[in-house]
Protein backbone atom coordinates (compact mmCIF):
# COMPACT_ATOMS: atom_id res chain seq x y z
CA UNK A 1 -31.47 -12.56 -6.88
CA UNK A 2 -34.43 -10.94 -4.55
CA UNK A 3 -34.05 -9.07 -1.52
CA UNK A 4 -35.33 -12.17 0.43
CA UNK A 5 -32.92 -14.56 -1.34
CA UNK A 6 -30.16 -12.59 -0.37
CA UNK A 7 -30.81 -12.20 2.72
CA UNK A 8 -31.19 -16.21 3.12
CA UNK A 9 -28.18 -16.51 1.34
CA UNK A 10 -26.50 -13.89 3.72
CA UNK A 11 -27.53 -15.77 7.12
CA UNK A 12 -27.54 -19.33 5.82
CA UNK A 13 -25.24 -20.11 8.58
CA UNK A 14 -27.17 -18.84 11.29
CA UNK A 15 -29.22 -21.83 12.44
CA UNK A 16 -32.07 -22.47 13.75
CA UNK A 17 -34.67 -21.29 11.39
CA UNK A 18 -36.15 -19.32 14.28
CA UNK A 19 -32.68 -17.56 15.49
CA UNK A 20 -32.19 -16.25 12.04
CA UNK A 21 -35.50 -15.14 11.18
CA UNK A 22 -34.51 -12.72 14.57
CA UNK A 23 -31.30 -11.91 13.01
CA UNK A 24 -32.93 -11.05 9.58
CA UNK A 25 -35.62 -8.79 11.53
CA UNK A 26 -32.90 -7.00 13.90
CA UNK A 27 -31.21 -5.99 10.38
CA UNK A 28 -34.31 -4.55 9.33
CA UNK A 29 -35.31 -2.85 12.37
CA UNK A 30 -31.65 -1.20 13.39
CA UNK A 31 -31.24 0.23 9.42
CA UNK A 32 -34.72 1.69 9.83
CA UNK A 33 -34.80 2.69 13.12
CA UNK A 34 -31.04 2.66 14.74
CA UNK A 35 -30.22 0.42 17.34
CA UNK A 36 -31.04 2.46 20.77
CA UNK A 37 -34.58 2.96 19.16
CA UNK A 38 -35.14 -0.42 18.46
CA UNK A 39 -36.78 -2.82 20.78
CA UNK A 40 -36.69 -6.45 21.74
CA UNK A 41 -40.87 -6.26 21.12
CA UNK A 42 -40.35 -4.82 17.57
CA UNK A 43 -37.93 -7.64 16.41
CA UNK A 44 -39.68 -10.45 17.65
CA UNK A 45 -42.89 -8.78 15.92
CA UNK A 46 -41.29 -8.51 12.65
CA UNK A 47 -40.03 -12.19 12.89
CA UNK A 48 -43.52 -13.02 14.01
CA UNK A 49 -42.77 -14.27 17.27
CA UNK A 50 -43.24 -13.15 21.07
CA UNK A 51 -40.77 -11.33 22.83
CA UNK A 52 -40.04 -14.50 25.59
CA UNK A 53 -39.27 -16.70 22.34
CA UNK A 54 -36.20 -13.96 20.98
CA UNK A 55 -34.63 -14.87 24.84
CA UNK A 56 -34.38 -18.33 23.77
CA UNK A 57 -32.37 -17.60 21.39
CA UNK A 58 -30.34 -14.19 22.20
CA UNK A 59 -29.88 -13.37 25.94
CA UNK A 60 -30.07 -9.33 25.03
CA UNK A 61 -30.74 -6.99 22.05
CA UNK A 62 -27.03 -6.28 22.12
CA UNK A 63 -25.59 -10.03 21.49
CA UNK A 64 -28.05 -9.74 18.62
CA UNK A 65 -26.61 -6.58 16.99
CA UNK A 66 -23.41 -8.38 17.71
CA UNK A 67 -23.91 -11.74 16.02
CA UNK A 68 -25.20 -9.23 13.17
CA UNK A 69 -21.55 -7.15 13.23
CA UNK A 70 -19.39 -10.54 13.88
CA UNK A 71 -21.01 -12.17 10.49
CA UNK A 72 -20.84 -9.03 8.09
CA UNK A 73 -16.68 -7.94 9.66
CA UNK A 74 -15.63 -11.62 8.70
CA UNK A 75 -17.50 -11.67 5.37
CA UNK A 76 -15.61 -8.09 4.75
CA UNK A 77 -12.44 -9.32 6.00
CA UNK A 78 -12.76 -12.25 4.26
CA UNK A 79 -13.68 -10.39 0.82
CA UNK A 80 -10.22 -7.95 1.11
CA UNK A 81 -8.12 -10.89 2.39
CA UNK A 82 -8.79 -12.98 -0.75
CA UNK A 83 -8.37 -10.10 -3.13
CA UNK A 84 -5.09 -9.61 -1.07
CA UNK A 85 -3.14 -12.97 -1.32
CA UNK A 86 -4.54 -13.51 -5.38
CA UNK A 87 -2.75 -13.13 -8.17
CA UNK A 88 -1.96 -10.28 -10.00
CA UNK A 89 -0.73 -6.76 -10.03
CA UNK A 90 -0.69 -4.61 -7.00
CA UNK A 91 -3.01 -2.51 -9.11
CA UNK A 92 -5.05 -5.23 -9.88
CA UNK A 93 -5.21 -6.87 -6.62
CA UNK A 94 -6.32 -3.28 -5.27
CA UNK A 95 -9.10 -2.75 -8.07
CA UNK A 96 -10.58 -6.64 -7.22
CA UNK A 97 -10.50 -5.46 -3.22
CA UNK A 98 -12.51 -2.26 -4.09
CA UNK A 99 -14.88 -3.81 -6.63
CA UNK A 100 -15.34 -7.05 -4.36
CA UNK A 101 -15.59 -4.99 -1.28
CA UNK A 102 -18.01 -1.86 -2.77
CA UNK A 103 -20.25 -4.42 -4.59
CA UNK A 104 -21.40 -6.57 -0.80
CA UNK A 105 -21.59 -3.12 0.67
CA UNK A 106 -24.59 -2.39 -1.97
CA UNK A 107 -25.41 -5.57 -2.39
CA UNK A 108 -26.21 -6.07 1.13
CA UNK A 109 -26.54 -2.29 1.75
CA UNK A 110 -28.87 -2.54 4.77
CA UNK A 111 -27.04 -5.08 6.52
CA UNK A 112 -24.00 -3.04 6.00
CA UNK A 113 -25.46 -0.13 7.61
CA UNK A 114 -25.52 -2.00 10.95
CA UNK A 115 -22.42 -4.03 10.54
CA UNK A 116 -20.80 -0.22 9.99
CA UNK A 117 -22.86 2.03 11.97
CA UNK A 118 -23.76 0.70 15.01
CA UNK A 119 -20.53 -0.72 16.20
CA UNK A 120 -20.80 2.04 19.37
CA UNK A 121 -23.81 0.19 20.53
CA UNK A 122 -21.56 -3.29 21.28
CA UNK A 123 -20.31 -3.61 25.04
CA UNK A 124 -16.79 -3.40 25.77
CA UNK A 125 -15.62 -7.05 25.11
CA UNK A 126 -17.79 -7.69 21.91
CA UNK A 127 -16.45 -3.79 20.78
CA UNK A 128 -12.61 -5.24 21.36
CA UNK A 129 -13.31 -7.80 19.15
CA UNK A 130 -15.01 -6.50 16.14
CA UNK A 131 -12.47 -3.51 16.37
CA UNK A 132 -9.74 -6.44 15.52
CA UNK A 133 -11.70 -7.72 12.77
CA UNK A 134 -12.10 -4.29 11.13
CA UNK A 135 -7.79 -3.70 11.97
CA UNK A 136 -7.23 -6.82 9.74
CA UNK A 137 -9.43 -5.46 7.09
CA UNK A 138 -7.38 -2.39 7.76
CA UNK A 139 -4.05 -4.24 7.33
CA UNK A 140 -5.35 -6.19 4.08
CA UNK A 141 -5.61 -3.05 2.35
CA UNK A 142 -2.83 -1.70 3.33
CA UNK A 143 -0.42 -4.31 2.55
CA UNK A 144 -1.56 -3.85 -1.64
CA UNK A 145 -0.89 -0.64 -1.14
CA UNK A 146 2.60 -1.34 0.44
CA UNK A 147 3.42 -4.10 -2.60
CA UNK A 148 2.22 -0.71 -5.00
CA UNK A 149 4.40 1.54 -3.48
CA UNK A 150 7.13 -0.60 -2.85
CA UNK A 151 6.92 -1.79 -6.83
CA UNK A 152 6.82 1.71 -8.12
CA UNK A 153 3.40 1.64 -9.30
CA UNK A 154 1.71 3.96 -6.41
CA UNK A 155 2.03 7.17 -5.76
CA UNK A 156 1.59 7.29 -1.97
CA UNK A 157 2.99 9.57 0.40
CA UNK A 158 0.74 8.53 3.98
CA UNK A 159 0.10 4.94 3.16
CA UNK A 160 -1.89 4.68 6.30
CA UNK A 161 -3.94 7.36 5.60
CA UNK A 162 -4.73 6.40 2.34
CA UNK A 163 -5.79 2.94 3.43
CA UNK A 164 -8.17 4.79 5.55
CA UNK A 165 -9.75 7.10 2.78
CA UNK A 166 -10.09 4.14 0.65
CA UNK A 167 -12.01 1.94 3.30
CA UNK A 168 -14.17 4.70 4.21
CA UNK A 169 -15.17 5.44 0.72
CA UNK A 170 -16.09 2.19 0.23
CA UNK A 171 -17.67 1.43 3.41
CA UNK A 172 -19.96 5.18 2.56
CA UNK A 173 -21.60 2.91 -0.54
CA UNK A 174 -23.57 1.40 2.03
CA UNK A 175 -25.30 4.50 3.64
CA UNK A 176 -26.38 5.77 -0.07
CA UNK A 177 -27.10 2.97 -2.09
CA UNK A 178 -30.65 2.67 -3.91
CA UNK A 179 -31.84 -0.73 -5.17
CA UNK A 180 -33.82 0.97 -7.38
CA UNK A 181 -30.95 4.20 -8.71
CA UNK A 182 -29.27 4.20 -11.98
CA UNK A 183 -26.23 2.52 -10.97
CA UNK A 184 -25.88 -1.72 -10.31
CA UNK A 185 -23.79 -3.07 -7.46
CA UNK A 186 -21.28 -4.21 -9.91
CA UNK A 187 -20.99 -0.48 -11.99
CA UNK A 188 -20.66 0.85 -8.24
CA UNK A 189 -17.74 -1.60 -7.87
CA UNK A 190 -16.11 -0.72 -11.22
CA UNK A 191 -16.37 3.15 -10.77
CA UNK A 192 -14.52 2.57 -7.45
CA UNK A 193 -12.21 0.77 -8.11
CA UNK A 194 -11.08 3.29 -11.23
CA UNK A 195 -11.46 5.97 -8.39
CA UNK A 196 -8.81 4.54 -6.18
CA UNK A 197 -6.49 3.49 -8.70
CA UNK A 198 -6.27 7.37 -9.38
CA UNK A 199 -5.91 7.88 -5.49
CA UNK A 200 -2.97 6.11 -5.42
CA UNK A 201 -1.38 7.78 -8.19
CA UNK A 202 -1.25 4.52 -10.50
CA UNK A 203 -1.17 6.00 -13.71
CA UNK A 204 -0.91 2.49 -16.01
CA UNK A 205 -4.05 0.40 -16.95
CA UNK A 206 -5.51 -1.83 -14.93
């Protein structure tokens, strides 16, 4: 799938046409540029529309980057939640979460940038709320790690912390990732997940 059919895929929800060809040229602009550099003027321009037609649509630059962050924390949460209530092994429920989870953050590496960098930018009620999104992803994690422990099969002496090292070096795949590098999405996905296996001390085969 192309860059543009994943990104069409990734906002199909976001309706109209003309509200999502915004959100699709915020991404672009707030990966290249960061958000506090960005302007209204240069994503209406790169959706190839005037700056009065964004404010049809989004009231500020902010409830953009936060319709952005809302969409990308629920697909993520979404992604660890499944891996979390399927079938399986702790070990292999934790593998699916870090494959699953790695492979969107290169997949959709430059929305993933915003979703996980700009989060500062959001005002104080719209920060509260993607905060609790990215606490359940948080908790997902943590609870295969929990079943591990509590099974035997993990090693695990600061569960919390762990569950933080593991998001966070899956979450980093995002800031590095090259389209065009050596590695696929899906090799990224299967070297992680063998990486946190050995984090967690599980020393059977997954």
């Amino acid at each position: 799938m192309g860059a543009e059919a994943k990104r069409a895929e990734e906002w199909a929800d976001v309706t109209p046409d003309a509200a999502r060809r915004l959100v699709t040229a915020a991404v672009q602009a707030f990966a290249e540029r960061g958000y506090h550099a960005t302007t209204t003027r240069d994503i209406a321009g790169r959706a190839g529309m005037s700056p009065a037609a964004l404010y049809i649509h989004y009231k500020t630059k902010e409830e953009l980057l936060y319709r952005i962050s809302g969409v990308g924390h629920r697909l993520a949460l979404d992604i660890l939640r499944r891996a979390r209530e399927g079938k399986g092994s702790p070990a292999e429920r934790l593998a699916e979460a870090v494959r699953t989870f790695v492979r969107w953050h290169a997949e959709h590496h430059t929305t993933a940038r915003v979703v996980q960098y700009e989060l500062g930018a959001l005002g104080e009620e719209h920060h509260k709320e993607i905060v609790g999104l990215r606490r359940a992803s948080d908790a997902a994690v943590r609870a295969i790690i929990e079943d591990g422990v509590a099974a035997g099969d993990f090693d695990v002496p600061d569960v919390r912390g762990t569950t933080l090292a593991v998001l966070s070096l899956c979450i980093d795949v995002a800031r590095w990732f090259n389209a065009d590098g050596k590695r696929t999405p899906d090799e990224v996905g299967e070297l992680y997940a063998g990486l946190v296996l050995r984090m967690v001390g599980y020393g059977g085969q997954e």
